[in-house]
PDB file of N, CA and C in Angstrom:
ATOM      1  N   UNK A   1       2.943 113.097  64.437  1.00  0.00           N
ATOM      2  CA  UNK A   1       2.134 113.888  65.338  1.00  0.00           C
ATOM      3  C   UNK A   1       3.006 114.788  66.215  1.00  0.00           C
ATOM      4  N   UNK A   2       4.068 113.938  66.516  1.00  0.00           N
ATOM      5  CA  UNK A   2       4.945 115.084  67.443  1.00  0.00           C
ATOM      6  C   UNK A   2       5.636 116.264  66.657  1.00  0.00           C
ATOM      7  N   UNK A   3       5.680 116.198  65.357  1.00  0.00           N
ATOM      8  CA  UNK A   3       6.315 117.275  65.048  1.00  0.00           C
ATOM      9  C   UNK A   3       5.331 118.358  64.636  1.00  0.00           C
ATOM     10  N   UNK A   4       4.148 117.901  64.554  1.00  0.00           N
ATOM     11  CA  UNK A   4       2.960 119.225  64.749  1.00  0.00           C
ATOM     12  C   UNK A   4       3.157 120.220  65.864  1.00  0.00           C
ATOM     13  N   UNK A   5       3.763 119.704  67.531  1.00  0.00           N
ATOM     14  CA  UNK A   5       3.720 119.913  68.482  1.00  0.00           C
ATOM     15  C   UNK A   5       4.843 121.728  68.045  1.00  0.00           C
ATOM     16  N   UNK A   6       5.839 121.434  66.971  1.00  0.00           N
ATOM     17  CA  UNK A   6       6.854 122.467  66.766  1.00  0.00           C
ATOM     18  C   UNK A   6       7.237 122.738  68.258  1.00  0.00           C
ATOM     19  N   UNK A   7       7.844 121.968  68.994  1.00  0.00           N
ATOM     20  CA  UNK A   7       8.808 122.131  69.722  1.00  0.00           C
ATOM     21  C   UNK A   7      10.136 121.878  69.405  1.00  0.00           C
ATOM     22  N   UNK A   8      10.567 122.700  70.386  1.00  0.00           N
ATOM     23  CA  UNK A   8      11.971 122.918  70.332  1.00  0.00           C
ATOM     24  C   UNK A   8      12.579 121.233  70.739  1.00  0.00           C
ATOM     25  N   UNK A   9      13.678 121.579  70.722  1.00  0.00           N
ATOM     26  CA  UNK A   9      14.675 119.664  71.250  1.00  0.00           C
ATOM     27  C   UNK A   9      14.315 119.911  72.873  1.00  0.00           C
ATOM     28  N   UNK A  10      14.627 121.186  73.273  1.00  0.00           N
ATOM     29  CA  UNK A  10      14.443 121.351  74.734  1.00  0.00           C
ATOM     30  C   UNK A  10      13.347 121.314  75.218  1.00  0.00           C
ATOM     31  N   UNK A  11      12.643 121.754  74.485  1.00  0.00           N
ATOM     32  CA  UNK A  11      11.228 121.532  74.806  1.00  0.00           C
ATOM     33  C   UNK A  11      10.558 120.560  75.272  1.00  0.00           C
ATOM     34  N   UNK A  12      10.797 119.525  74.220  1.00  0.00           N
ATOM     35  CA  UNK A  12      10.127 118.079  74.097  1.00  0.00           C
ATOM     36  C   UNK A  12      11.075 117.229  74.750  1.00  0.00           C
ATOM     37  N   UNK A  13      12.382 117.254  75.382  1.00  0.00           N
ATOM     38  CA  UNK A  13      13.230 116.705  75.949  1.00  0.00           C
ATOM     39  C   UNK A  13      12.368 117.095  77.483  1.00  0.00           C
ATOM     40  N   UNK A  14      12.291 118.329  77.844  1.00  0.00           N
ATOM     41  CA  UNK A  14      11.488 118.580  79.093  1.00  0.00           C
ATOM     42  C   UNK A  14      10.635 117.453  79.065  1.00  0.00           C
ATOM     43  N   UNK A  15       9.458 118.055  78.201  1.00  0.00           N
ATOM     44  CA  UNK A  15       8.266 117.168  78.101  1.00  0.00           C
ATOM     45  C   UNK A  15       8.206 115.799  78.822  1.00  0.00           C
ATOM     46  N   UNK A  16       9.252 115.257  77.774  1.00  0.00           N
ATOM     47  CA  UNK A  16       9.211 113.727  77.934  1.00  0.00           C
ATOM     48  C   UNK A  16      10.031 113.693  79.545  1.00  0.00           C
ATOM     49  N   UNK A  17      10.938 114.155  80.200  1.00  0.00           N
ATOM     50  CA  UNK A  17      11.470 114.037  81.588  1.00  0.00           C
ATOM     51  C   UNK A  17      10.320 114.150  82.118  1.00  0.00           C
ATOM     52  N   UNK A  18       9.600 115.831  81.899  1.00  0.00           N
ATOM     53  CA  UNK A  18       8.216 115.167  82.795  1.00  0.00           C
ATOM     54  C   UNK A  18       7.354 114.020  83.058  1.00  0.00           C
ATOM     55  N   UNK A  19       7.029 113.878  81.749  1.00  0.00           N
ATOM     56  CA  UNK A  19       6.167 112.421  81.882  1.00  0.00           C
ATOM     57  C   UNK A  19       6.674 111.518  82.531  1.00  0.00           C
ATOM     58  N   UNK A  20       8.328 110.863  82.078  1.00  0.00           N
ATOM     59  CA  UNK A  20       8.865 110.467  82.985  1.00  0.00           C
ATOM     60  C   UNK A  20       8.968 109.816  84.564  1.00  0.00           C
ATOM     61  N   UNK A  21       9.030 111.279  85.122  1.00  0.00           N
ATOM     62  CA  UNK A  21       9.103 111.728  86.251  1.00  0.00           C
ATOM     63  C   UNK A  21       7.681 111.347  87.129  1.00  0.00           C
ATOM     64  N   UNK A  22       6.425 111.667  86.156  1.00  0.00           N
ATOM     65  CA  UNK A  22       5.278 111.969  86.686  1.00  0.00           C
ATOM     66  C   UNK A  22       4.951 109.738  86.513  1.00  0.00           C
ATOM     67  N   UNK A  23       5.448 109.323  85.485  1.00  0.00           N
ATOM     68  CA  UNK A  23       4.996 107.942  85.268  1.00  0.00           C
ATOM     69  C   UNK A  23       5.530 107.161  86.160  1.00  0.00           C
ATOM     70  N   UNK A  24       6.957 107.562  86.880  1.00  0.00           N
ATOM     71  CA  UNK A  24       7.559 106.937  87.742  1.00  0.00           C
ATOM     72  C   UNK A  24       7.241 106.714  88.801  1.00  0.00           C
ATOM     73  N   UNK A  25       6.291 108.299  89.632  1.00  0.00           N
ATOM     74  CA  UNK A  25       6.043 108.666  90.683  1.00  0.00           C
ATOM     75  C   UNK A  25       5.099 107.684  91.444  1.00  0.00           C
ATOM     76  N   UNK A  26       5.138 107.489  92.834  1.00  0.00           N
ATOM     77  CA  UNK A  26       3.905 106.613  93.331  1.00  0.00           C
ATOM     78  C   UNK A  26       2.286 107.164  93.435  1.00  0.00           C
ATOM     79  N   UNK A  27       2.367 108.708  93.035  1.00  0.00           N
ATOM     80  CA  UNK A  27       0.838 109.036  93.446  1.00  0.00           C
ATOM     81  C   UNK A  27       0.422 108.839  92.351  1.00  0.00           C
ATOM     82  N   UNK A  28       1.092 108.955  90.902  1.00  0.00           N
ATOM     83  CA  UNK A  28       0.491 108.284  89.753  1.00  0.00           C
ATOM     84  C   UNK A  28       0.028 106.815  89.649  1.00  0.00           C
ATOM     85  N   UNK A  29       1.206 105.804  90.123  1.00  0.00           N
ATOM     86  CA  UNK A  29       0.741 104.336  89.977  1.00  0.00           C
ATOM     87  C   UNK A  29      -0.368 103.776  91.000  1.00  0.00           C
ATOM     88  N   UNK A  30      -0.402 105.317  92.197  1.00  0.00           N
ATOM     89  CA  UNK A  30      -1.602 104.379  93.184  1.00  0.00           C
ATOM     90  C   UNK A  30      -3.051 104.857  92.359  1.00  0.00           C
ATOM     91  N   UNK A  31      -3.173 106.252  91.940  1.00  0.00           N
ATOM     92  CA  UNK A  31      -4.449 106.867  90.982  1.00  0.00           C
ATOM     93  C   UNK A  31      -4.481 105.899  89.933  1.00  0.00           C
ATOM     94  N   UNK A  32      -3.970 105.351  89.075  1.00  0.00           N
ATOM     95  CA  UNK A  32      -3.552 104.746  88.104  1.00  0.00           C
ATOM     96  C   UNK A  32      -4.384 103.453  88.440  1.00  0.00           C
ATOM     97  N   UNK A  33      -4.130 102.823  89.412  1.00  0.00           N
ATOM     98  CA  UNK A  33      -4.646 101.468  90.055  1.00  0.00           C
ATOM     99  C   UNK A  33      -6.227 101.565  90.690  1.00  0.00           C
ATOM    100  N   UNK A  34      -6.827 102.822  91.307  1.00  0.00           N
ATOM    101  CA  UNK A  34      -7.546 103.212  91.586  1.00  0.00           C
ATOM    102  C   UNK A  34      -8.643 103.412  90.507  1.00  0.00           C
ATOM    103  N   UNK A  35      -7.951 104.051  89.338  1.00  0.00           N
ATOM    104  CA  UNK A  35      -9.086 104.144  88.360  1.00  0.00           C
ATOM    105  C   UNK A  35      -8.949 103.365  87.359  1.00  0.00           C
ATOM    106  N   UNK A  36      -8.036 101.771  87.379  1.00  0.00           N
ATOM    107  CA  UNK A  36      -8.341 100.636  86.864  1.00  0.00           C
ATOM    108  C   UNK A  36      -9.799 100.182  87.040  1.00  0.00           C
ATOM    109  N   UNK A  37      -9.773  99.916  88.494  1.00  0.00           N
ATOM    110  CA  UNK A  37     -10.796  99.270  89.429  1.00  0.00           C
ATOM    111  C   UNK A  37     -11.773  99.828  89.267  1.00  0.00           C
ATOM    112  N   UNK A  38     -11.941 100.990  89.295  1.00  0.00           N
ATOM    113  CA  UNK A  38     -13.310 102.265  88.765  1.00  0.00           C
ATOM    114  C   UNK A  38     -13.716 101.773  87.715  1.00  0.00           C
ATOM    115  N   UNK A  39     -12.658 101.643  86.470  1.00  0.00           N
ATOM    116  CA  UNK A  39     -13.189 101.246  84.482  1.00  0.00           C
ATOM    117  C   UNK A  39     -13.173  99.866  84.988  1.00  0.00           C
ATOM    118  N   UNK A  40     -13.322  99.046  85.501  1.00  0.00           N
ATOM    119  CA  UNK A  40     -13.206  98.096  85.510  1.00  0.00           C
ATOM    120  C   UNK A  40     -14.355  97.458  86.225  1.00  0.00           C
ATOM    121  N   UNK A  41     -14.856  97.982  87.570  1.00  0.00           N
ATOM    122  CA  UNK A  41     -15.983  97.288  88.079  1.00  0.00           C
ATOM    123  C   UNK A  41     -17.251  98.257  86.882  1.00  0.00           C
ATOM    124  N   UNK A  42     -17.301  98.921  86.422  1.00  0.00           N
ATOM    125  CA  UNK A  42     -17.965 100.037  85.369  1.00  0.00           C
ATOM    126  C   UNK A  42     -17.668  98.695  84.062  1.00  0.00           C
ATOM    127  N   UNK A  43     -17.273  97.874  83.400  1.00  0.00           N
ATOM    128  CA  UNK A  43     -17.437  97.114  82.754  1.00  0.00           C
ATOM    129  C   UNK A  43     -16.485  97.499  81.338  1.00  0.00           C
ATOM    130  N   UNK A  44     -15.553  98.776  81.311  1.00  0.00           N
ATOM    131  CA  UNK A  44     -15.184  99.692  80.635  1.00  0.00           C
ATOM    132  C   UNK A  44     -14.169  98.299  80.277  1.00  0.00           C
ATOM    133  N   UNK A  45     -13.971  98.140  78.370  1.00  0.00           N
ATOM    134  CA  UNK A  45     -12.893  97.072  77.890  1.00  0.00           C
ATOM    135  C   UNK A  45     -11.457  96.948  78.008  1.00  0.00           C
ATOM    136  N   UNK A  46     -11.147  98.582  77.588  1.00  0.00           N
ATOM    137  CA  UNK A  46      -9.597  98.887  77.653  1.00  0.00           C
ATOM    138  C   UNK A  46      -9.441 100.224  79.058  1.00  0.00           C
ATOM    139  N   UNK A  47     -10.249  99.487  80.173  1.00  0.00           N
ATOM    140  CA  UNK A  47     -10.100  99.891  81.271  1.00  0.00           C
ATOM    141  C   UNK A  47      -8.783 100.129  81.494  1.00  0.00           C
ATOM    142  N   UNK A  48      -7.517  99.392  81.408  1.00  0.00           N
ATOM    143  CA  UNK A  48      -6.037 100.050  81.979  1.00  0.00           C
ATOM    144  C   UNK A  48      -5.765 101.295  81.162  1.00  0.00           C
ATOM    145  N   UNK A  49      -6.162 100.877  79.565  1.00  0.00           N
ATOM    146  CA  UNK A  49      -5.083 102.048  78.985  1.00  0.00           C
ATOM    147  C   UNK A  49      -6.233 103.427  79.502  1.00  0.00           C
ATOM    148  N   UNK A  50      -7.417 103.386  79.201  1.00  0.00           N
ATOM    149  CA  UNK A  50      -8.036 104.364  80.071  1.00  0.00           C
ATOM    150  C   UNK A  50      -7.486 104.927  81.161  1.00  0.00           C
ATOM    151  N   UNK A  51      -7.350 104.273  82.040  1.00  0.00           N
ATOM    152  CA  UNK A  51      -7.151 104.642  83.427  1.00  0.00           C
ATOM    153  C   UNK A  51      -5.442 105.418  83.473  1.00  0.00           C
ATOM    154  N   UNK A  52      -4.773 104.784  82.415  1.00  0.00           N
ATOM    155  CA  UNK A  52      -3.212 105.431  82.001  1.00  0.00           C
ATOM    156  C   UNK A  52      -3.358 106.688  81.762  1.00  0.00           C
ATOM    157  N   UNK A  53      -4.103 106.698  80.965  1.00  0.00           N
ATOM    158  CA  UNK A  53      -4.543 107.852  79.960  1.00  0.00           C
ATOM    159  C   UNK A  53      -4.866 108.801  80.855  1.00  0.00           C
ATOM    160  N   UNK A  54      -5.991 109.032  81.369  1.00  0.00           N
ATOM    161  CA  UNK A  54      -6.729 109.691  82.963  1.00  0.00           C
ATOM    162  C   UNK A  54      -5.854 110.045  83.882  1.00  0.00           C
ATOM    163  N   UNK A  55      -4.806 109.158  84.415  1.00  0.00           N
ATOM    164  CA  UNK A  55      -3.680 109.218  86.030  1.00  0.00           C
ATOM    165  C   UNK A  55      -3.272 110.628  84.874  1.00  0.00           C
ATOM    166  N   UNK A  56      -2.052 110.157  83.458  1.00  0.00           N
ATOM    167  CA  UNK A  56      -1.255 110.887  83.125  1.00  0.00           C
ATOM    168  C   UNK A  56      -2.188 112.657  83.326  1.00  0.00           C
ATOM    169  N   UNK A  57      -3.365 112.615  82.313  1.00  0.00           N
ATOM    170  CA  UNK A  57      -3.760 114.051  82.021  1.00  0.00           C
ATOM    171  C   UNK A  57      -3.971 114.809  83.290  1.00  0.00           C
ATOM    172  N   UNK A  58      -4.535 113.935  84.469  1.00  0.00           N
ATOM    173  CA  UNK A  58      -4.478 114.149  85.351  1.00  0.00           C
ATOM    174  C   UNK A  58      -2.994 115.055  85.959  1.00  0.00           C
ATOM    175  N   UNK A  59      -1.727 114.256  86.359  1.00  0.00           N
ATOM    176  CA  UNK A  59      -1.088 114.485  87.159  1.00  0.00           C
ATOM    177  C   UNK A  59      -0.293 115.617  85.638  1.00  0.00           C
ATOM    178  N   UNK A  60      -0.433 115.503  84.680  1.00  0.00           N
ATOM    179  CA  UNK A  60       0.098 116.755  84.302  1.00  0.00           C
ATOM    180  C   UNK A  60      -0.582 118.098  84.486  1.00  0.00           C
ATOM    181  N   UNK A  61      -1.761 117.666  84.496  1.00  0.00           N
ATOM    182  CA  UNK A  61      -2.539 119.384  84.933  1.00  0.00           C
ATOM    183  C   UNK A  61      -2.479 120.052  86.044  1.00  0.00           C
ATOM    184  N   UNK A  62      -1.468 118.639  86.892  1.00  0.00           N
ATOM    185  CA  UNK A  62      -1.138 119.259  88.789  1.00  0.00           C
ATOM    186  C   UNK A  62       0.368 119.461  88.617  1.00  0.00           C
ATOM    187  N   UNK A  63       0.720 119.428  87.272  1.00  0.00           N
ATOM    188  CA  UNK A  63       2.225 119.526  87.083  1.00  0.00           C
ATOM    189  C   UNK A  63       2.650 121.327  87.277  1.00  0.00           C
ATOM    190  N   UNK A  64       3.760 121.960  87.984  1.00  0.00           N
ATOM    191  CA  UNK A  64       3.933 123.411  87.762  1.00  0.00           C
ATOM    192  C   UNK A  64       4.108 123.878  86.497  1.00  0.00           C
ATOM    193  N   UNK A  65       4.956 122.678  85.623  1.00  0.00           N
ATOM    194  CA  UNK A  65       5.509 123.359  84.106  1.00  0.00           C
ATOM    195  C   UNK A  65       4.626 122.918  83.041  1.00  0.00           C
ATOM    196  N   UNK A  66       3.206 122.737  83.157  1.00  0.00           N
ATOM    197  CA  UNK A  66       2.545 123.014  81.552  1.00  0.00           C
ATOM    198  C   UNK A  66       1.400 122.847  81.837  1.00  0.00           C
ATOM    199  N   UNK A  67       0.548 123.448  81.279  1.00  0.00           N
ATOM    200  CA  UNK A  67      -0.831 124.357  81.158  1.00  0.00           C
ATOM    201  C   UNK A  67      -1.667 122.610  80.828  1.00  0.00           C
ATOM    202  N   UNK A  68      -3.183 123.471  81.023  1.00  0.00           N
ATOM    203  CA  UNK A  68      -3.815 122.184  80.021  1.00  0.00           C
ATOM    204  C   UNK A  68      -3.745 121.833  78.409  1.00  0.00           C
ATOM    205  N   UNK A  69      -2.990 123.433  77.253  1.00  0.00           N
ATOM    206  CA  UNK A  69      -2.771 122.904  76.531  1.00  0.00           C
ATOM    207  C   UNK A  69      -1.781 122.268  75.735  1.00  0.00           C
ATOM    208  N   UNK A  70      -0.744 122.143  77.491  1.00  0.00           N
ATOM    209  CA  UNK A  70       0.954 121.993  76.763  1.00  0.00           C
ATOM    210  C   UNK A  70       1.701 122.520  76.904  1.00  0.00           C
ATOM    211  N   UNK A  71       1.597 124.096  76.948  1.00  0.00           N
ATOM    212  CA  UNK A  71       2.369 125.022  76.379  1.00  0.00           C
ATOM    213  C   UNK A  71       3.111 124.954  78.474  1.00  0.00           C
ATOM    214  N   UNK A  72       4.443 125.194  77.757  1.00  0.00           N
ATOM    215  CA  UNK A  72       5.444 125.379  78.902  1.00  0.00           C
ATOM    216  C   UNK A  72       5.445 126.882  79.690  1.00  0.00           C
ATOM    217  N   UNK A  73       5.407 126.744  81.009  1.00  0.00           N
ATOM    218  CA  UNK A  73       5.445 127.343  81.811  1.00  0.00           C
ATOM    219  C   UNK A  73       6.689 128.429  82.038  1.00  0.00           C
ATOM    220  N   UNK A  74       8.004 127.661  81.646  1.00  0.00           N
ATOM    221  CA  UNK A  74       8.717 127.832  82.252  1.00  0.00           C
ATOM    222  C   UNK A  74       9.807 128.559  80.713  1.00  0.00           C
ATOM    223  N   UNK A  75      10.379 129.492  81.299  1.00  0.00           N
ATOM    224  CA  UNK A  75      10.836 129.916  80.247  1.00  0.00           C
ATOM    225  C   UNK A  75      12.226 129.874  79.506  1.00  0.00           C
TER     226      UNK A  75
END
């Protein structure tokens, strides 16, 4: 799947620092915990990986370097 993406090494080396960066961060793990509890009192099964899933798309779309469909910002 990632090599559909046809990024560059730099590219996807970014990429992944972002995520990184963004998975490390505390406003991700407190959103993250927040919308456990949301899928979770909601009765939702795989409420965490949901809620993973959600923080990440989330805090990348508040990210400066990539769009909603990926594509890098930065040149």
């Amino acid at each position: 799947m990632i090599s559909s993406l046809k990024l560059s090494d730099t590219g996807l080396r970014q990429m992944v620092t972002t995520i990184t960066h963004i998975c490390m961060s505390q406003e991700f793990k407190q959103l993250k915990e927040e919308l456990e509890q949301i899928y979770q009192d909601a009765g939702e099964d795989d409420f965490a990986e949901m809620a993973f899933k959600d923080a990440l798309y989330t805090m990348l779309l508040q990210s400066e370097e990539y769009t909603p469909d990926g594509v890098s910002l930065i040149p």
